[in-house]
Protein backbone atom coordinates (compact mmCIF):
# COMPACT_ATOMS: atom_id res chain seq x y z
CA UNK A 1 12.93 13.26 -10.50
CA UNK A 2 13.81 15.28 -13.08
CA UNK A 3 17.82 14.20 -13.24
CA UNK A 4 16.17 10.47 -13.22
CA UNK A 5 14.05 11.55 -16.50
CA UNK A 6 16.91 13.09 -17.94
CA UNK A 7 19.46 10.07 -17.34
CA UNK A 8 16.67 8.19 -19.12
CA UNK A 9 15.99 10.01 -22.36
CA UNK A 10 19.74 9.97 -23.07
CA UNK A 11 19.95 6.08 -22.44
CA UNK A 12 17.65 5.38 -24.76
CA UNK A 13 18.90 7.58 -26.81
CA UNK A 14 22.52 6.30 -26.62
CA UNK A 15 21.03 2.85 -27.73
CA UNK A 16 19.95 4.17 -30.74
CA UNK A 17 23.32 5.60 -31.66
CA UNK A 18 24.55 1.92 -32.30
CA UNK A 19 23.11 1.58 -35.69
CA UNK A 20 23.77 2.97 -38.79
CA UNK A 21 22.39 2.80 -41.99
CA UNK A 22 23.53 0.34 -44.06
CA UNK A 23 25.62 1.96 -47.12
CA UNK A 24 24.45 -0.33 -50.11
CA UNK A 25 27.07 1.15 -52.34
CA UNK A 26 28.45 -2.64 -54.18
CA UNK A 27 26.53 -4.05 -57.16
CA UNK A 28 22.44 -5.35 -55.97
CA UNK A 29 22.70 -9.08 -55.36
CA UNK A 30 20.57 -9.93 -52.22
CA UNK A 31 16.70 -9.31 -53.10
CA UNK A 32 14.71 -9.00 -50.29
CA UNK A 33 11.09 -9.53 -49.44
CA UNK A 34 9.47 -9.50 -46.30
CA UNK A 35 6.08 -10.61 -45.31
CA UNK A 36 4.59 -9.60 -42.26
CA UNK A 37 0.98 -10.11 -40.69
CA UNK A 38 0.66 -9.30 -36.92
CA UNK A 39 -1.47 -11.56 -34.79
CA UNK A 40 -3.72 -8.78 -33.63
CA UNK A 41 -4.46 -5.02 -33.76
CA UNK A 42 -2.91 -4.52 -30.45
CA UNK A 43 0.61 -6.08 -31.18
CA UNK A 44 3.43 -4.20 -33.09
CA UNK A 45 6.23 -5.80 -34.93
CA UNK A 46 9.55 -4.32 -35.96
CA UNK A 47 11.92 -6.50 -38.38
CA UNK A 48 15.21 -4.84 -38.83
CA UNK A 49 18.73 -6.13 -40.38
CA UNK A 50 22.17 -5.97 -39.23
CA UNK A 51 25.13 -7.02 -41.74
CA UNK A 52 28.58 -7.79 -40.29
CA UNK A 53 31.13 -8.82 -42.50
CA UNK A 54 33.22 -11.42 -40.24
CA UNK A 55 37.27 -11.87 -40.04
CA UNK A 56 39.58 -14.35 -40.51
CA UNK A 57 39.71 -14.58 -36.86
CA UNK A 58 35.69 -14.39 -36.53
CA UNK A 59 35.33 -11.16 -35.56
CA UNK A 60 33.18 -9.10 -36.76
CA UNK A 61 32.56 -6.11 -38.40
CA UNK A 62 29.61 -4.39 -37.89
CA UNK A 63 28.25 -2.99 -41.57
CA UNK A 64 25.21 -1.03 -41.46
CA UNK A 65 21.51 -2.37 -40.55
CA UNK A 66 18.64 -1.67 -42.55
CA UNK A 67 14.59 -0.95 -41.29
CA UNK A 68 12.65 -3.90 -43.06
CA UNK A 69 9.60 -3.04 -41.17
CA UNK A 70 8.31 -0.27 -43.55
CA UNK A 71 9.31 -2.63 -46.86
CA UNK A 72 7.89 -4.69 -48.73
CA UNK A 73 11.55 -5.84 -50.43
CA UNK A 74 15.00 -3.74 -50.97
CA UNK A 75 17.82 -4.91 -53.17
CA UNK A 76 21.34 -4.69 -51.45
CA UNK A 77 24.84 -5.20 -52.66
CA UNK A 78 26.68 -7.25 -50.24
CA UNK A 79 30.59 -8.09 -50.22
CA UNK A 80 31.69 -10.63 -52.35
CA UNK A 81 33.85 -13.52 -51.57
CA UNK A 82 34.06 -12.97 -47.85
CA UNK A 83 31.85 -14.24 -45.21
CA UNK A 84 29.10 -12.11 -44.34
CA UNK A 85 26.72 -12.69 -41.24
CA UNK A 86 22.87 -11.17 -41.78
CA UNK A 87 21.67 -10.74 -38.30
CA UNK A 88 17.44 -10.99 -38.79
CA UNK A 89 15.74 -8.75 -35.55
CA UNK A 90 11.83 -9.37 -34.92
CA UNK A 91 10.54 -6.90 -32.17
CA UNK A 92 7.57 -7.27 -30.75
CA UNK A 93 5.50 -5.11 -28.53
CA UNK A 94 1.89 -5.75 -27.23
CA UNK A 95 0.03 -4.57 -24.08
CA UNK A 96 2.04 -4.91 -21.03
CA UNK A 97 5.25 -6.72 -22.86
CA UNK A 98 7.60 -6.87 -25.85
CA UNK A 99 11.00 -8.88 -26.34
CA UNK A 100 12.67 -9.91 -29.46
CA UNK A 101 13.90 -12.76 -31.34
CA UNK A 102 17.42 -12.26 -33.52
CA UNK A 103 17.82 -15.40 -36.08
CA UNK A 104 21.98 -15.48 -37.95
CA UNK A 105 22.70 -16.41 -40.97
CA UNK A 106 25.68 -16.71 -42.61
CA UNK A 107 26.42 -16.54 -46.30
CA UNK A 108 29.47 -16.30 -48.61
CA UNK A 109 28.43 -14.17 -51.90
CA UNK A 110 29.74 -15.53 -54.51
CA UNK A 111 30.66 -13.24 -58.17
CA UNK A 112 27.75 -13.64 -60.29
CA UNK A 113 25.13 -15.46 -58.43
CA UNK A 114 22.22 -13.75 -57.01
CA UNK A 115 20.63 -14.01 -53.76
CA UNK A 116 17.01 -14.61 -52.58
CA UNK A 117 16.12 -13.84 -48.53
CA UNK A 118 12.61 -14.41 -47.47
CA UNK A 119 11.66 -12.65 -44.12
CA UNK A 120 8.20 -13.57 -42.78
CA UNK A 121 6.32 -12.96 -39.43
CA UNK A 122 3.05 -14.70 -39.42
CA UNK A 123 0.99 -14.53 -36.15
CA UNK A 124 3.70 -14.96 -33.84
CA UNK A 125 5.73 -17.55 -36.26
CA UNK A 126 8.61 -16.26 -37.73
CA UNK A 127 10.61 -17.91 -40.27
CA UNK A 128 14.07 -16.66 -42.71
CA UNK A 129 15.19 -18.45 -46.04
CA UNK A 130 18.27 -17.49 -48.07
CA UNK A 131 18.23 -18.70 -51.46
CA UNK A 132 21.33 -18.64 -53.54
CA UNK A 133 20.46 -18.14 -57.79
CA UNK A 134 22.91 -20.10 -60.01
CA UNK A 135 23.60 -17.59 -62.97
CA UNK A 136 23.76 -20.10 -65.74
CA UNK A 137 21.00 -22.07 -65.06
CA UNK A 138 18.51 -20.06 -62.62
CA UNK A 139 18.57 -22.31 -60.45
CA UNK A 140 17.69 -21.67 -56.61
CA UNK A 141 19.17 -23.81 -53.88
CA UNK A 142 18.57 -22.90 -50.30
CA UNK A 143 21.44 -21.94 -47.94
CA UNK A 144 21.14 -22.79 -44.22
CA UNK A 145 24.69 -21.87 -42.16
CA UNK A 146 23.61 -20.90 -38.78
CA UNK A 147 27.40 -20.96 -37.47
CA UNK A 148 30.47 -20.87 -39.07
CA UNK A 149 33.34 -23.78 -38.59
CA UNK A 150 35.53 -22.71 -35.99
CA UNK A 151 33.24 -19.05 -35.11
CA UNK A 152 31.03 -18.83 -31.66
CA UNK A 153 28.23 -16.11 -31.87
């Protein structure tokens, strides 16, 4: 029994060693908010981010991820001119249960502009909109690529 709770502890623990912070190092041009309002007391929900940069040949690269949970908005600088993939993780837990629900989105920063992401969980809906800020005029026009030409998820 004890080997079994052993074995255990270190697989969950080995799950956890798959993430890494997120370095945030390039110039702040993704604002993020995020808006969360569970549908009860006993329900917990975790948002997190993952950030892949993808290939030519649509691999990708796994970036960093970033808690969102905890936030109420963070400004990151994301690659420019290359294809990045923002990979949006709701868990939920509740008595008995949880699961989780992973939305991709796909965006190509472009020099200059500024980005807008909206993350919301509102009693079990959950919902993601990228904006994209056109530096001359202000301008916000919404960005929806869910899969790239060519690319399988």
């Amino acid at each position: 029994m004890k080997s079994l709770l052993i074995i255990l502890v270190i697989l969950l623990l080995g799950g956890c060693a798959n993430t890494k912070p997120y370095p945030n190092k390039t110039i702040k041009n993704l604002h993020i908010s995020t808006y969360k309002k569970n549908a009860s007391i006993l329900t917990g929900i975790d948002v997190d981010l993952h950030i892949y940069q993808i290939e030519e040949n649509c691999k990708k690269n796994y970036l960093g991820s970033i808690d969102l949970e905890k936030r109420n908005s963070i400004d990151l600088g994301l690659p420019q001119n290359r294809w990045i993939m923002l990979s949006v993780v709701f868990g939920y837990t509740s008595i008995g249960f949880s699961g989780e629900i992973k939305e991709n989105y796909f965006l190509k920063p472009r020099k200059g502009y500024r980005y807008r992401m909206k993350v919301m969980h509102y009693k079990k809906v959950y919902n993601v909109e990228i904006f994209e800020i056109d530096p001359r005029t202000s301008r916000e026009k919404e960005i929806y690529i869910r899969q790239l030409n060519g690319c399988r998820d």
